[in-house]
C-alpha atoms as a PDB file:
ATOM      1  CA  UNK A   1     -18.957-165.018 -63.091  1.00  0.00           C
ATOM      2  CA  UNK A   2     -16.725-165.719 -66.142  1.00  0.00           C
ATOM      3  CA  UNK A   3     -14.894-163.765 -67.697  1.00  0.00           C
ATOM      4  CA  UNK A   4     -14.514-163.585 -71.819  1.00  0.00           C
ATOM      5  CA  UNK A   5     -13.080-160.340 -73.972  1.00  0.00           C
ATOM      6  CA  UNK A   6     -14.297-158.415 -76.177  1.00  0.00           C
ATOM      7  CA  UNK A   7     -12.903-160.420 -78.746  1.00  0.00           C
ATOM      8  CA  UNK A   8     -15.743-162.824 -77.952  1.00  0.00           C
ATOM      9  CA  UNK A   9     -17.744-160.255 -79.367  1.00  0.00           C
ATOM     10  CA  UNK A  10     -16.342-158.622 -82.191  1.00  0.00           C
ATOM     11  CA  UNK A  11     -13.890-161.155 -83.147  1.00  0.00           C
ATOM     12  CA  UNK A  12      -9.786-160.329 -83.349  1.00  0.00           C
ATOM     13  CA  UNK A  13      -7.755-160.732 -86.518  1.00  0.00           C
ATOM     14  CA  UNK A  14      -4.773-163.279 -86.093  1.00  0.00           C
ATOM     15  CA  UNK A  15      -5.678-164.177 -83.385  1.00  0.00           C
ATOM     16  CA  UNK A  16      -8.731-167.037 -84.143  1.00  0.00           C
ATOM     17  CA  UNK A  17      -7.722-169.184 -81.297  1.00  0.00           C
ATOM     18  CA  UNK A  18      -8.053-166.989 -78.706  1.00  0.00           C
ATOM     19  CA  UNK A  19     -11.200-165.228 -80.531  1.00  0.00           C
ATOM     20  CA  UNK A  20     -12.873-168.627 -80.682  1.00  0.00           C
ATOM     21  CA  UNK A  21     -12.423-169.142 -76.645  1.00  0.00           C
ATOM     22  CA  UNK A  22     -13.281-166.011 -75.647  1.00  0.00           C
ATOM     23  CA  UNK A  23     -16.898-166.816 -77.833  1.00  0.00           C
ATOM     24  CA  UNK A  24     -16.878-170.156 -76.360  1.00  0.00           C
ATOM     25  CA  UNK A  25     -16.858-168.377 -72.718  1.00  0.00           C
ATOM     26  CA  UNK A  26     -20.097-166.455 -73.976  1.00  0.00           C
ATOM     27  CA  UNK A  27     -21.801-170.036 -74.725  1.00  0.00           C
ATOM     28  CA  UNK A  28     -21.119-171.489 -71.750  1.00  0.00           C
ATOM     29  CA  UNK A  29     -22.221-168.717 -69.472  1.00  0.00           C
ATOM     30  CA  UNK A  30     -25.744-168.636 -71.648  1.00  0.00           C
ATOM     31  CA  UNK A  31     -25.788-172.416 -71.271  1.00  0.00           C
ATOM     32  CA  UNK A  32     -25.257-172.699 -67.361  1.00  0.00           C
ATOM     33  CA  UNK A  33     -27.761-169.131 -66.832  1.00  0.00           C
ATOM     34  CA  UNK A  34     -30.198-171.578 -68.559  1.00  0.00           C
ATOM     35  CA  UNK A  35     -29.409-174.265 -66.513  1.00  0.00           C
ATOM     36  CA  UNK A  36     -28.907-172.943 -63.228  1.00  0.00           C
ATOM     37  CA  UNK A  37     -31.392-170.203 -63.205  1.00  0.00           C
ATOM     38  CA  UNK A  38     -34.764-171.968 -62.155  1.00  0.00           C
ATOM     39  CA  UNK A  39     -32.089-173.031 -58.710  1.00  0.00           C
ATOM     40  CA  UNK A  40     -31.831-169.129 -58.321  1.00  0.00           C
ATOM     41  CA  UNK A  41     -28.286-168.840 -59.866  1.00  0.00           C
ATOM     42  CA  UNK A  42     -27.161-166.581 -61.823  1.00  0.00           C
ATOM     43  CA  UNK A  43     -23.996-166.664 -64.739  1.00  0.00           C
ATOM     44  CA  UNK A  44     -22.843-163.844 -66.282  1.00  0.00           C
ATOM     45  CA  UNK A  45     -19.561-163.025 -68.247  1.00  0.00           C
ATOM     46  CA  UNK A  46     -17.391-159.934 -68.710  1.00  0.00           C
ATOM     47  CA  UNK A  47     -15.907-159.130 -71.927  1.00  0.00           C
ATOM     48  CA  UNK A  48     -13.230-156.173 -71.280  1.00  0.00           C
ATOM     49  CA  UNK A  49     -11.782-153.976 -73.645  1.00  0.00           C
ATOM     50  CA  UNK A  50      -8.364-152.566 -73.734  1.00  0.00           C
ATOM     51  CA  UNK A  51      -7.716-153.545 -69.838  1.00  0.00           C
ATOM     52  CA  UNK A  52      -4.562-151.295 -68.020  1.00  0.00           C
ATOM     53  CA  UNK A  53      -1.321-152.541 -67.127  1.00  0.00           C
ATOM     54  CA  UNK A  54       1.788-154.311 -67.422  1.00  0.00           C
ATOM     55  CA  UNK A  55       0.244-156.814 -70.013  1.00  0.00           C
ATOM     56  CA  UNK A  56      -0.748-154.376 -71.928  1.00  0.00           C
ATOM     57  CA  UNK A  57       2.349-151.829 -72.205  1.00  0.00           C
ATOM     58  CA  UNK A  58       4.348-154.942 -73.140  1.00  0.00           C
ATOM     59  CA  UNK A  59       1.974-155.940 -76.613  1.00  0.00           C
ATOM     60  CA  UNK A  60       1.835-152.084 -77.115  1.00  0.00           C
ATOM     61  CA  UNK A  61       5.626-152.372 -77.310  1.00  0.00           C
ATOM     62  CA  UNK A  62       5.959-154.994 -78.536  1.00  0.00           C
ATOM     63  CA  UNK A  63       3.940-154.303 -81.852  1.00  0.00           C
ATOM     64  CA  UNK A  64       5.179-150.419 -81.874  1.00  0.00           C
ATOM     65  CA  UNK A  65       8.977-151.891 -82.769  1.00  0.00           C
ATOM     66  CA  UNK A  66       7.385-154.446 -84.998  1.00  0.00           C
ATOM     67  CA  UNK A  67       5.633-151.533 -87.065  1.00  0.00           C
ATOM     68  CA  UNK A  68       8.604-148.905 -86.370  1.00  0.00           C
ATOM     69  CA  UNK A  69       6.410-146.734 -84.649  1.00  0.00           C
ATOM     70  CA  UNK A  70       6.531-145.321 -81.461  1.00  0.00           C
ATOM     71  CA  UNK A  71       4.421-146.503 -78.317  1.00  0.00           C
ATOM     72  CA  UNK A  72       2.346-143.485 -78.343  1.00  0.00           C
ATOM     73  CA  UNK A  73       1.569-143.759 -81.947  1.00  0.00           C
ATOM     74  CA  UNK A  74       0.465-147.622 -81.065  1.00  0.00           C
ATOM     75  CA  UNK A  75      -1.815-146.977 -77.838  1.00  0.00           C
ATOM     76  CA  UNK A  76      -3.439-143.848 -80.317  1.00  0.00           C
ATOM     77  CA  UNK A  77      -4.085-146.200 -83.235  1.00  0.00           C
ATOM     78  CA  UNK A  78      -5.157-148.483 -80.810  1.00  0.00           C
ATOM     79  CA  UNK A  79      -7.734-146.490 -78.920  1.00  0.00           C
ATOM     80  CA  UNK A  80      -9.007-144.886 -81.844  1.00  0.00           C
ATOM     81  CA  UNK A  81     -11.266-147.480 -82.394  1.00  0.00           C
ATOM     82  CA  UNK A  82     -12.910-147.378 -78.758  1.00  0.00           C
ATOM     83  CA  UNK A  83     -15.438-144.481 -78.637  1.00  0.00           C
ATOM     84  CA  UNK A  84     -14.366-143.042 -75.221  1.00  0.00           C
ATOM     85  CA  UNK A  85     -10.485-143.428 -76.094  1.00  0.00           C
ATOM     86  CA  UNK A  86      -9.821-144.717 -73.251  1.00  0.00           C
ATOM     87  CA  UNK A  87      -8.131-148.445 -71.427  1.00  0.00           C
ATOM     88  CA  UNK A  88     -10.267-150.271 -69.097  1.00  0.00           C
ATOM     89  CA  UNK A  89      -8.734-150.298 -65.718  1.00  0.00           C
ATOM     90  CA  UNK A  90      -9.222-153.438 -63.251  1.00  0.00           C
ATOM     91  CA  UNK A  91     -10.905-151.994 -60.560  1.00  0.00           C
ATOM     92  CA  UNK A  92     -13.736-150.767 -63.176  1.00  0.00           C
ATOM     93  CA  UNK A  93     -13.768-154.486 -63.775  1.00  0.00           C
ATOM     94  CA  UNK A  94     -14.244-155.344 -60.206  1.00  0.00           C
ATOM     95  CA  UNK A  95     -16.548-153.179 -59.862  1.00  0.00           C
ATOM     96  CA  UNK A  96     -18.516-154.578 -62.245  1.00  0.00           C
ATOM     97  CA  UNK A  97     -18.228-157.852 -61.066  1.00  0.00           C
ATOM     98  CA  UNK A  98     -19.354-156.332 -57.602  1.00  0.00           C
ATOM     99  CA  UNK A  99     -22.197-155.298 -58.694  1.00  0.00           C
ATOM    100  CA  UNK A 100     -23.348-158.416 -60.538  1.00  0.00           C
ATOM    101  CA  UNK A 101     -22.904-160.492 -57.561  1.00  0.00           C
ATOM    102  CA  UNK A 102     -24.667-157.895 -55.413  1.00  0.00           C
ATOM    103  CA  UNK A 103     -28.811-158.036 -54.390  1.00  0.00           C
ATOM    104  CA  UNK A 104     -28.630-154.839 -56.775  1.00  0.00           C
ATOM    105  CA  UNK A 105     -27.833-157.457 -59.730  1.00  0.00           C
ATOM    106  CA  UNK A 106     -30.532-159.679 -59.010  1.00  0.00           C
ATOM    107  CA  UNK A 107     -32.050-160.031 -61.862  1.00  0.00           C
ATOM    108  CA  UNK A 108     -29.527-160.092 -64.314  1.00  0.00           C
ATOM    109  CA  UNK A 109     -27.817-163.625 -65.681  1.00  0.00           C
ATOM    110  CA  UNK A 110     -27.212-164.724 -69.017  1.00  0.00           C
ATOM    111  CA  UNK A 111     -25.582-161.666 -70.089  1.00  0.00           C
ATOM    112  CA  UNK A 112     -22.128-160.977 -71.866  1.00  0.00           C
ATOM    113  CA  UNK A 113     -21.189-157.508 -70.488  1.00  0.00           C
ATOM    114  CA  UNK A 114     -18.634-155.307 -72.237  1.00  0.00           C
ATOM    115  CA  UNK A 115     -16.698-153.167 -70.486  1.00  0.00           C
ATOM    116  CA  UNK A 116     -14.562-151.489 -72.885  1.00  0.00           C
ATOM    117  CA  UNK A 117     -15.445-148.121 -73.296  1.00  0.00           C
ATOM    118  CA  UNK A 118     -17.462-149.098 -76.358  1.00  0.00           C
ATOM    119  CA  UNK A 119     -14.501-151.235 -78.521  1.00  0.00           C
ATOM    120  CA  UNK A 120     -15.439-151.350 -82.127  1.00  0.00           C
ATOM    121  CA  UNK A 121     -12.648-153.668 -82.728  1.00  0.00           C
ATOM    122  CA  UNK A 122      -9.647-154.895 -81.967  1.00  0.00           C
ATOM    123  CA  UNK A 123      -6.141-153.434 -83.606  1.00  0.00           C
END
């Protein structure tokens, strides 16, 4: 299991280098699925959204002072732009993850799953 962002799908302004890796993660789990799948492995990535926590609160707050807005304003402006307006939180990740690696997920390799709450982009 890797694990990417969704900026390796939609991209994230000013932030190319970290963009760029988090494509390069997608690659690289396509690559080994294609490798490794005819041994019965499987390689998938996760590409999560807005994810809970610490981290998070701190770039909130971080860019609400740069912009002289509050931190509520921030997370708002940031969440508008993820349909269910909503943060990701880690054990939803897990249980992703869980899942994947379960006999239920089988079949699945290859793929580049978002779990973001449907992200349209990054703020």
């Amino acid at each position: 299991m890797n694990l990417s962002s969704a900026a390796g799908r939609l991209g994230f302004p000013l932030r190319t280098p970290y963009a760029a890796a988090k494509w390069a993660v997608v690659g690289f789990t396509k690559s080994l699925a294609a490798e490794l799948g005819p041994e019965g492995i499987r390689v998938n990535a996760i590409q999560p959204g807005i994810v809970e926590g610490a981290r998070i609160r701190r770039v909130f707050e971080n860019k609400a002072k740069a912009r002289g807005i509050s931190y509520q304003e921030m997370e708002k402006e940031a969440l508008s732009v993820v349909s269910m307006r909503t943060t990701v939180t880690p054990q939803q990740i897990a249980d992703q993850i869980v899942f994947l690696c379960s006999v239920r997920g089988r079949t699945i390799s290859g793929q580049a799953i978002s779990i973001c709450g449907d992200t349209q982009m990054l703020p």
